[in-house]
C-alpha atoms as a PDB file:
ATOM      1  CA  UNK A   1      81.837  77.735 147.203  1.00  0.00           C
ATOM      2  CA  UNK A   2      77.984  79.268 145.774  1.00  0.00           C
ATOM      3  CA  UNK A   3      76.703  76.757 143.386  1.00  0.00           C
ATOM      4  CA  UNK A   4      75.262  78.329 140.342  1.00  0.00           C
ATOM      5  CA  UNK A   5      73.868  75.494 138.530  1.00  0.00           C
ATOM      6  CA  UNK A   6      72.515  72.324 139.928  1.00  0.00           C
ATOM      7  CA  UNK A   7      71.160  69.417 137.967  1.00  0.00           C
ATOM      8  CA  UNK A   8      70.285  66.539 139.748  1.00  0.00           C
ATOM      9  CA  UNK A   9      69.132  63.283 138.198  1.00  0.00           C
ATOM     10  CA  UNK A  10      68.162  64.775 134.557  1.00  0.00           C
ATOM     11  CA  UNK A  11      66.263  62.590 132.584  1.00  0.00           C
ATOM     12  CA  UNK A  12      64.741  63.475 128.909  1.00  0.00           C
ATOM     13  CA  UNK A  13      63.213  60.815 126.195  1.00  0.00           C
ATOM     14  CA  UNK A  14      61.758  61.780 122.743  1.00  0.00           C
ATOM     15  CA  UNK A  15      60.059  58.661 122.370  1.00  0.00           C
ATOM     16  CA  UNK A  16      61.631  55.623 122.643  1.00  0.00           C
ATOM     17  CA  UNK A  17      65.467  57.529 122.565  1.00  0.00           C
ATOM     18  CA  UNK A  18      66.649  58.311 126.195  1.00  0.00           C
ATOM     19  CA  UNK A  19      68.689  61.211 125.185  1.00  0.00           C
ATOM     20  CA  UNK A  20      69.355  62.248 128.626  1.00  0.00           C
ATOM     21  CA  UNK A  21      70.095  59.614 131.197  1.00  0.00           C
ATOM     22  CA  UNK A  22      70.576  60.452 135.255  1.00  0.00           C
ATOM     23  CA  UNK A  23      72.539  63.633 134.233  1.00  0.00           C
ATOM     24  CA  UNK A  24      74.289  65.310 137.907  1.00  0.00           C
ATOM     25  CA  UNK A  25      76.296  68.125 136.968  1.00  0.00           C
ATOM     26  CA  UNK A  26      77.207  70.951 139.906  1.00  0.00           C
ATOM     27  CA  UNK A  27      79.032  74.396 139.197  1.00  0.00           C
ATOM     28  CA  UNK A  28      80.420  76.706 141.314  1.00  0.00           C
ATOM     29  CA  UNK A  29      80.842  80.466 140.759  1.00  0.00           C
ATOM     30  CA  UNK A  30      83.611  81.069 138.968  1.00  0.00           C
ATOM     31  CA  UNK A  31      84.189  78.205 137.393  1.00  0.00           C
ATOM     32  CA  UNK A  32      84.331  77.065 133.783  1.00  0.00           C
ATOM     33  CA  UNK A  33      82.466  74.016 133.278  1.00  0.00           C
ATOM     34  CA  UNK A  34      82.748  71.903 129.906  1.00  0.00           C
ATOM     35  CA  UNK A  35      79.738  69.783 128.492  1.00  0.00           C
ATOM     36  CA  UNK A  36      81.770  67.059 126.421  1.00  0.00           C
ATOM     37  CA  UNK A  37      80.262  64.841 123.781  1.00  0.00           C
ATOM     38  CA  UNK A  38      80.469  63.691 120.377  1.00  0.00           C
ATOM     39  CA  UNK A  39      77.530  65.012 118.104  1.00  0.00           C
ATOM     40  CA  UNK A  40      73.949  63.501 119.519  1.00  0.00           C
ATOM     41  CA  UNK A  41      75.555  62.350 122.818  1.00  0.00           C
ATOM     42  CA  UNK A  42      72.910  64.621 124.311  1.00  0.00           C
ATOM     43  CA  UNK A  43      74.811  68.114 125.256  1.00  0.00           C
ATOM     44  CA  UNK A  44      72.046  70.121 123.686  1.00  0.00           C
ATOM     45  CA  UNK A  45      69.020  68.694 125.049  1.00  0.00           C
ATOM     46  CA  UNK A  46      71.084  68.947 128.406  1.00  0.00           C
ATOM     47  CA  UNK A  47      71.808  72.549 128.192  1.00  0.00           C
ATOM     48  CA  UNK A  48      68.241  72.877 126.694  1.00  0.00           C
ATOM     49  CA  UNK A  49      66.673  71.518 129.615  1.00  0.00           C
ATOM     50  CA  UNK A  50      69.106  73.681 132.216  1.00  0.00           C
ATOM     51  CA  UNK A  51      67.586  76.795 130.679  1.00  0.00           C
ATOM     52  CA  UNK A  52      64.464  75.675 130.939  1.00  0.00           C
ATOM     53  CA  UNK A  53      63.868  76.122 126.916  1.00  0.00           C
ATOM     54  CA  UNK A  54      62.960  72.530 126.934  1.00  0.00           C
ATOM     55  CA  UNK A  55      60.601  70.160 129.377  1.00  0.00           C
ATOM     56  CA  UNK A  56      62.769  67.152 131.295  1.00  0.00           C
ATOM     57  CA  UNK A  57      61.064  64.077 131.874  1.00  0.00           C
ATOM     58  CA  UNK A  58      62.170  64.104 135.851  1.00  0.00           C
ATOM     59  CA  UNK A  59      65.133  65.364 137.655  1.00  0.00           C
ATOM     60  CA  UNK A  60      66.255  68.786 139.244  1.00  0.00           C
ATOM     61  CA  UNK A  61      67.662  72.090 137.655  1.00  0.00           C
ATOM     62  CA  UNK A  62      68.269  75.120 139.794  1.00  0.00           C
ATOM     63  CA  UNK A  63      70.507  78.190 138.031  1.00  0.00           C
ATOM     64  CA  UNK A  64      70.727  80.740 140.606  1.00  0.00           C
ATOM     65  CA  UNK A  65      68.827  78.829 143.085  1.00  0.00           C
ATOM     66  CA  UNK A  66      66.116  79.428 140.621  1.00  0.00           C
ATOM     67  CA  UNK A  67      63.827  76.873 139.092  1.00  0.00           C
ATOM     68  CA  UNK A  68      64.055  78.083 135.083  1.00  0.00           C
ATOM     69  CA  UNK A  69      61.117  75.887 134.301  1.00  0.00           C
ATOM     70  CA  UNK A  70      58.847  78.383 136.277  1.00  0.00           C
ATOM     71  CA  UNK A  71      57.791  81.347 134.757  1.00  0.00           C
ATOM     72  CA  UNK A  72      58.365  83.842 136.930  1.00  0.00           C
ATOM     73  CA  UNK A  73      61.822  82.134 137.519  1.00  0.00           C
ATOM     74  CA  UNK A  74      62.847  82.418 134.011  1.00  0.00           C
ATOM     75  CA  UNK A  75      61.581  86.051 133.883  1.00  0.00           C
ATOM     76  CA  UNK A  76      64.515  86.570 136.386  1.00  0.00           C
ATOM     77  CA  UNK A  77      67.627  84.180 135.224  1.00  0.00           C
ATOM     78  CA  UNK A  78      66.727  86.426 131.825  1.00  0.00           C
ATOM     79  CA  UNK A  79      68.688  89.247 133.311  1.00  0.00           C
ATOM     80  CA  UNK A  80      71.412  87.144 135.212  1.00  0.00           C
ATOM     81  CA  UNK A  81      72.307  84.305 132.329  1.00  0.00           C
ATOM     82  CA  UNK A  82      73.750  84.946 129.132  1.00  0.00           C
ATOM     83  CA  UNK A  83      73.514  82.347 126.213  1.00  0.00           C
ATOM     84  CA  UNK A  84      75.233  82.350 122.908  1.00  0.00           C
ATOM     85  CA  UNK A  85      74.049  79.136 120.149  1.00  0.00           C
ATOM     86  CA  UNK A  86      76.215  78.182 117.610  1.00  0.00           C
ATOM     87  CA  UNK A  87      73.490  79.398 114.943  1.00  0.00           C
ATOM     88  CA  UNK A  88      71.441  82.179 115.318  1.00  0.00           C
ATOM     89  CA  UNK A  89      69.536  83.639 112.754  1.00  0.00           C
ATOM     90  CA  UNK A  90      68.643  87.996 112.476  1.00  0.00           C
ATOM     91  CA  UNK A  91      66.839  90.386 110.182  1.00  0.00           C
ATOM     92  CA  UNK A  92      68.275  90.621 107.140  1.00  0.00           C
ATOM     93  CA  UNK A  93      70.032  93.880 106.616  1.00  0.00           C
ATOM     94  CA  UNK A  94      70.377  94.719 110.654  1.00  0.00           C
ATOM     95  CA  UNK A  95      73.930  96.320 111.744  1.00  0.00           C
ATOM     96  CA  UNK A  96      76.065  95.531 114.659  1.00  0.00           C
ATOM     97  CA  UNK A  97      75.533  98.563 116.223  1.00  0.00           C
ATOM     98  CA  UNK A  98      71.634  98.087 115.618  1.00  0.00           C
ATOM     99  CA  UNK A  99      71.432  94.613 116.719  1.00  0.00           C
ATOM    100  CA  UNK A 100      73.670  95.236 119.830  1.00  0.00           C
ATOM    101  CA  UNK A 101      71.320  98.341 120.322  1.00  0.00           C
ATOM    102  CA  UNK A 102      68.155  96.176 120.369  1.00  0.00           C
ATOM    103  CA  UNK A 103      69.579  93.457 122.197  1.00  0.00           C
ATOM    104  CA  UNK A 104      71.125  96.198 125.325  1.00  0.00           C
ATOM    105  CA  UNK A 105      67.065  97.436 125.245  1.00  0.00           C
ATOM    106  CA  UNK A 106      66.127  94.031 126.774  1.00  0.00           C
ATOM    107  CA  UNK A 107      68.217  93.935 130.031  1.00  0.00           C
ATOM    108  CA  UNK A 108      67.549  96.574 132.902  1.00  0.00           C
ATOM    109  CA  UNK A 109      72.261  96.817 133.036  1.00  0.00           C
ATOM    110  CA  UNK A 110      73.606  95.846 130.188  1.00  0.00           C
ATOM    111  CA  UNK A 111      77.229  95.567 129.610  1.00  0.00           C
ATOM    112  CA  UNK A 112      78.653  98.096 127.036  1.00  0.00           C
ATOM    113  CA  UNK A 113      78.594  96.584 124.184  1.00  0.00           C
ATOM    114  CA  UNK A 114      81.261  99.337 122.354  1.00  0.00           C
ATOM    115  CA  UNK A 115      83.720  98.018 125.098  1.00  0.00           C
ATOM    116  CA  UNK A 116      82.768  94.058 124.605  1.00  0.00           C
ATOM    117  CA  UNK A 117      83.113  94.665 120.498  1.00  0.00           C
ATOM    118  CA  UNK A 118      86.271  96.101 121.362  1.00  0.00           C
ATOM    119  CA  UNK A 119      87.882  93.334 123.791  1.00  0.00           C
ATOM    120  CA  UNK A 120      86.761  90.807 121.324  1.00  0.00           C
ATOM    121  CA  UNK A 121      88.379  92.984 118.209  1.00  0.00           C
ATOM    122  CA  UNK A 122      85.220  93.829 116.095  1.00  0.00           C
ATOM    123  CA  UNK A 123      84.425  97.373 117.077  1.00  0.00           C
ATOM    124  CA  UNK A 124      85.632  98.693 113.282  1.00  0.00           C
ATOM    125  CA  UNK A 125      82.629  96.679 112.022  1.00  0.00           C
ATOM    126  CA  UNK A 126      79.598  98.316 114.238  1.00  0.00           C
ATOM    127  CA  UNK A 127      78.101  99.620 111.225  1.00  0.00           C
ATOM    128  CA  UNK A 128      78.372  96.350 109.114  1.00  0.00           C
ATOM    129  CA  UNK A 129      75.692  94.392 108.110  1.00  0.00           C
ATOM    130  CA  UNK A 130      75.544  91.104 109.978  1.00  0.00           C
ATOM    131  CA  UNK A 131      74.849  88.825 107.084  1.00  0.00           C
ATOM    132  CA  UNK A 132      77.960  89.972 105.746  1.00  0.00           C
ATOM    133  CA  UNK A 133      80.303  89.312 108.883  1.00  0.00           C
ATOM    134  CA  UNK A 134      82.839  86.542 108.397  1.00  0.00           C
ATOM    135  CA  UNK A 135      82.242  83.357 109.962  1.00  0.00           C
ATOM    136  CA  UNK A 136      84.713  84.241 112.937  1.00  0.00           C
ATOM    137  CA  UNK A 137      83.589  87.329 113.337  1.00  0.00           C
ATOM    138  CA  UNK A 138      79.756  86.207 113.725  1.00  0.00           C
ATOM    139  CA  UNK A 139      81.124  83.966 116.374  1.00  0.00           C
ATOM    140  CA  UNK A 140      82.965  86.754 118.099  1.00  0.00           C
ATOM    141  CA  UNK A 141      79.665  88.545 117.783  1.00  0.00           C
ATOM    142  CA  UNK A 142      77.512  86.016 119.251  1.00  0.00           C
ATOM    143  CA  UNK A 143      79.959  85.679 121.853  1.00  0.00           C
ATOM    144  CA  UNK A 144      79.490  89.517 122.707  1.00  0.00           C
ATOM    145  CA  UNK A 145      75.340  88.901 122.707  1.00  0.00           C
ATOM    146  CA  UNK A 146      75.642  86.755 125.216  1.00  0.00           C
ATOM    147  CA  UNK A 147      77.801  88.978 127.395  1.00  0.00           C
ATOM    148  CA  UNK A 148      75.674  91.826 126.845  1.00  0.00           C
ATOM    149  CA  UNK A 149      73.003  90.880 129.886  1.00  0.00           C
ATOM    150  CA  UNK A 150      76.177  91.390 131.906  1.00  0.00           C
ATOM    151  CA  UNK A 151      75.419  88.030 133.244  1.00  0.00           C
ATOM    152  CA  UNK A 152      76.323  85.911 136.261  1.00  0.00           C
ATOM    153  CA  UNK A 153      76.307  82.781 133.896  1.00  0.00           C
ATOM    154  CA  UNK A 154      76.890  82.628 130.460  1.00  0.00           C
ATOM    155  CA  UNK A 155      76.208  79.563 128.375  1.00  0.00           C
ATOM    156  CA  UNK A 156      79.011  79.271 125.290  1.00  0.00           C
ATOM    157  CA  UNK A 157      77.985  76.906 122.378  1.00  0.00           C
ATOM    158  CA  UNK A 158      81.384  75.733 120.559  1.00  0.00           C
ATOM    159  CA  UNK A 159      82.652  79.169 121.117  1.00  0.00           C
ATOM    160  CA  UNK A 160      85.209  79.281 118.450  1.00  0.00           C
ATOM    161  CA  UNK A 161      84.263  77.076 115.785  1.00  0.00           C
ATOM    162  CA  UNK A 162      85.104  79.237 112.960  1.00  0.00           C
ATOM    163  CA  UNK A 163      87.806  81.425 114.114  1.00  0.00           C
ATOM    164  CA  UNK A 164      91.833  81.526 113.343  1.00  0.00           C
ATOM    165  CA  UNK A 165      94.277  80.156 116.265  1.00  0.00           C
ATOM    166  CA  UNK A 166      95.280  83.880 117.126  1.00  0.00           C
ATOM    167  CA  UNK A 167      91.514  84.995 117.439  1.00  0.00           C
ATOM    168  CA  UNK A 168      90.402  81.375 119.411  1.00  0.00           C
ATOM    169  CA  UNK A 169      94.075  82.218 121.805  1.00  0.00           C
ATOM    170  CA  UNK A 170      92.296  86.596 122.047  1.00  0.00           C
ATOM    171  CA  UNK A 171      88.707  84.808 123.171  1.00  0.00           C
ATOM    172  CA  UNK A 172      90.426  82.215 125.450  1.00  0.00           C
ATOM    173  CA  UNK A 173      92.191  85.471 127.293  1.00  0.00           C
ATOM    174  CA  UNK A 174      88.667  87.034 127.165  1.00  0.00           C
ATOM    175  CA  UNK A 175      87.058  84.599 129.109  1.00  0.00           C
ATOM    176  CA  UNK A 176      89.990  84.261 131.592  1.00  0.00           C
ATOM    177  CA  UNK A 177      89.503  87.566 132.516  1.00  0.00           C
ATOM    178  CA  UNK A 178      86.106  87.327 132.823  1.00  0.00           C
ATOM    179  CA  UNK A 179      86.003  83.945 134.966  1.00  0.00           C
ATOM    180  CA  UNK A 180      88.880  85.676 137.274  1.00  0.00           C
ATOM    181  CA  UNK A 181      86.424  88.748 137.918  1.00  0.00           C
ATOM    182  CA  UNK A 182      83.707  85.415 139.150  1.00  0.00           C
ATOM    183  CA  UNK A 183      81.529  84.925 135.856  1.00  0.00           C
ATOM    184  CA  UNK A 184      80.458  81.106 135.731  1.00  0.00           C
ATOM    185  CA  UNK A 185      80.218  79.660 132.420  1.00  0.00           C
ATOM    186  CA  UNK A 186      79.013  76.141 130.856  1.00  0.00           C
ATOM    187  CA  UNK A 187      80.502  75.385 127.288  1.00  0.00           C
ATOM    188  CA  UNK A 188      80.580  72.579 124.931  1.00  0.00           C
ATOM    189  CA  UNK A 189      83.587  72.282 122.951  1.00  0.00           C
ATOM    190  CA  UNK A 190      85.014  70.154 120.340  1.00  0.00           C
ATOM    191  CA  UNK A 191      88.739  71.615 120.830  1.00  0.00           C
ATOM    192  CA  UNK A 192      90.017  69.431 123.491  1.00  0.00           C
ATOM    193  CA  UNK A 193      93.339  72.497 123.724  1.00  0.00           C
ATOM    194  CA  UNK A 194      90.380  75.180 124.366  1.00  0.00           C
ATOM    195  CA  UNK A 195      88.893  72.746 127.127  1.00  0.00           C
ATOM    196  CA  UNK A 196      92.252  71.733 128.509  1.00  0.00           C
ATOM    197  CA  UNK A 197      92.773  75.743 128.967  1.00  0.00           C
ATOM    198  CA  UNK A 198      89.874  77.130 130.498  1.00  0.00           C
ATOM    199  CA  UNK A 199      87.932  74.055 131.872  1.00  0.00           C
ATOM    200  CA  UNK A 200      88.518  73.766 135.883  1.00  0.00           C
ATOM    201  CA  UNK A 201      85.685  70.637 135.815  1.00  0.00           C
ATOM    202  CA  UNK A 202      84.140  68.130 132.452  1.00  0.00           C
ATOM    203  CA  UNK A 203      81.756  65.830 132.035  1.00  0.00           C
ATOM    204  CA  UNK A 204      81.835  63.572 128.768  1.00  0.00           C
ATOM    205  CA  UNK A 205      78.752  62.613 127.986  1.00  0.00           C
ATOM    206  CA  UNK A 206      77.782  58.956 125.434  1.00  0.00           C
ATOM    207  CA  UNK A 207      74.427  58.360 124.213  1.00  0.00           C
ATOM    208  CA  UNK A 208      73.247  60.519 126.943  1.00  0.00           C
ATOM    209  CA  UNK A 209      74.988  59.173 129.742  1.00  0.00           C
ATOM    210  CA  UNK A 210      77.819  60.680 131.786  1.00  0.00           C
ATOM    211  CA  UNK A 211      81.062  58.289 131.144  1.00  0.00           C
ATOM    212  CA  UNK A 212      83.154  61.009 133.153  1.00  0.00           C
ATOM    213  CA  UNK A 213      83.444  63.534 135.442  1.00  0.00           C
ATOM    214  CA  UNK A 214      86.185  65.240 136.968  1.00  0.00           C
ATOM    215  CA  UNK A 215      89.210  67.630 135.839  1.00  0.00           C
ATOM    216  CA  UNK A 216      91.060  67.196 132.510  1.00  0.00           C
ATOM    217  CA  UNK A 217      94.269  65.837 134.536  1.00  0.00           C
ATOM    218  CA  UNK A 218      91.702  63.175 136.178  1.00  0.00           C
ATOM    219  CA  UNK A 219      90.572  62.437 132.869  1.00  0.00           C
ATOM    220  CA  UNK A 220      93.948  61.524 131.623  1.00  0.00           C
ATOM    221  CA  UNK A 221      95.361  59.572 134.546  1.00  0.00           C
ATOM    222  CA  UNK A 222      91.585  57.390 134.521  1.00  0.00           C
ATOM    223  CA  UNK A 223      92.492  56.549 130.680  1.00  0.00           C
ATOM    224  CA  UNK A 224      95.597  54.619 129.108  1.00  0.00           C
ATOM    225  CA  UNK A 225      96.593  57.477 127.463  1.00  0.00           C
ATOM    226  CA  UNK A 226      98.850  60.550 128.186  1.00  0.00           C
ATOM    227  CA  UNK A 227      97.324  63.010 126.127  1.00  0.00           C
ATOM    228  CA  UNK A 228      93.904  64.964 126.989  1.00  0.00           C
ATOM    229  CA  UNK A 229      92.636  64.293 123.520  1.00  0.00           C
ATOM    230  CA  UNK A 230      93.438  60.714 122.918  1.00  0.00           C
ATOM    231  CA  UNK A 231      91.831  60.175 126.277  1.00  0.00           C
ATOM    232  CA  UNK A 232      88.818  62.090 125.250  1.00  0.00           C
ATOM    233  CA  UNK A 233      88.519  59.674 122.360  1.00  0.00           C
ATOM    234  CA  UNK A 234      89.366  56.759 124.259  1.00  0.00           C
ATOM    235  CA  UNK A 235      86.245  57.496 126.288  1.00  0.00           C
ATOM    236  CA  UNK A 236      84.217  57.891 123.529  1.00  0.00           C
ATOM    237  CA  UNK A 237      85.341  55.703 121.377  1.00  0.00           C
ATOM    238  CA  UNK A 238      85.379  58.416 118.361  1.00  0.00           C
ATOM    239  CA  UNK A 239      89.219  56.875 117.750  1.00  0.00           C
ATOM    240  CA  UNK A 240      87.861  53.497 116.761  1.00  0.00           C
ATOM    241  CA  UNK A 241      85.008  55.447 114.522  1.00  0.00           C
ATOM    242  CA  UNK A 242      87.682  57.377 112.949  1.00  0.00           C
ATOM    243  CA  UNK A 243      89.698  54.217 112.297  1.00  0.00           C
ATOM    244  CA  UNK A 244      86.572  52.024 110.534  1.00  0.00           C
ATOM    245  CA  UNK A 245      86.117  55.567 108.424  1.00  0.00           C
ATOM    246  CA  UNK A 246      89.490  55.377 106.838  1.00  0.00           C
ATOM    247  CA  UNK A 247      89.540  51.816 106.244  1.00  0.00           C
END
């Protein structure tokens, strides 16, 4: 299978903390890839460094078979990759229909962004301020953004922090659809159901180091547990943080 994104021996440091540490991650096209962690186990900087928004100490990172830390590179991937943050900030006052309108402007083929507000359910609120957007239905939004490009690889940041069960269940079906028709994506999650749904591949990343790799059903056979999420906090030890907390 076509790898999309490559990253071979990632290293990053901000002083003295190694926040990224040997770092090998390989997707295919198609696939959905999740970047596992708990907060400050170094799944920003990682995707940071990917795009090419942020200098690695040494290492490798091809998206596309493109180097995104050259300029003329990134120039390129800006048409093919998608990204959507967690937090994104807009002029105050700007629309949905305005803001998908300025944001269609910057790609030579965008996707229609009527049909994307529709498939994610926010089309009646086109003429809505932003700022005044629920917190689920910014996150539905930001989700659309990053589709917009019509991108061969989209980068999803928690994805559905913020929305209800029955909206998180409409965006998992989104992206199903989406990964059948052969767009790649890398997300971070902390909804261990959402990964166990949509991931075909993990990594779980601890103070910047990789402490697995694999599927979710290699996960949970490598651990002494049976279920994905107990296993996920078996390998990070967030159980026994959890535990100290409520004593």
């Amino acid at each position: 299978m076509e790898t999309i994104i490559n990253v071979e021996n990632l290293c990053k440091s901000y002083g003295d903390i190694r926040a990224v540490q040997n770092v090998n991650i390989s997707v295919c096209r198609g696939e959905v890839f999740g970047l596992l962690g708990a907060n400050g186990a170094g799944k920003s900087t990682t995707i940071e460094c990917i795009l090419g928004t942020r200098k690695h100490d040494s290492g490798n990172v091809s998206v596309l078979g493109l180097n995104p830390h050259i300029e003329k590179n990134r120039k390129a991937l800006f048409e093919k990759v998608g990204v959507q943050f967690q937090e994104a900030n807009y002029q105050d006052k700007i629309t949905v229909w305005e803001l998908c309108e300025v944001t269609s402007s910057l790609y030579k083929t965008p996707a229609s962004y009527q049909a994307l507000l529709k498939q994610f359910s926010i089309e009646d609120k086109m003429k809505s301020p932003v700022n005044e957007l629920s917190g689920g239905q910014k996150q539905r939004l930001f989700i659309v953004l990053a589709l917009l490009p019509n991108p061969e690889v989209v980068f999803l940041d928690e994805l559905t922090t913020g929305l209800d069960p029955r909206a998180r269940r409409d965006v998992w079906k989104c992206l199903s659809e989406l990964k059948s028709k052969g767009l790649t994506i890398l997300l971070t999650s902390h909804f261990m159901d959402e990964v166990e749904i949509l991931c075909n591949k993990i990594i779980i990343l601890k103070k910047g180091n990789i402490i697995f790799q694999g599927t979710v059903n290699e996960a949970i056979e490598n651990s002494p547990h049976e279920k994905f999420e107990d296993a996920y906090l078996w390998y990070t030890d967030e159980s026994e943080v959890a535990e100290n907390e409520s004593i």
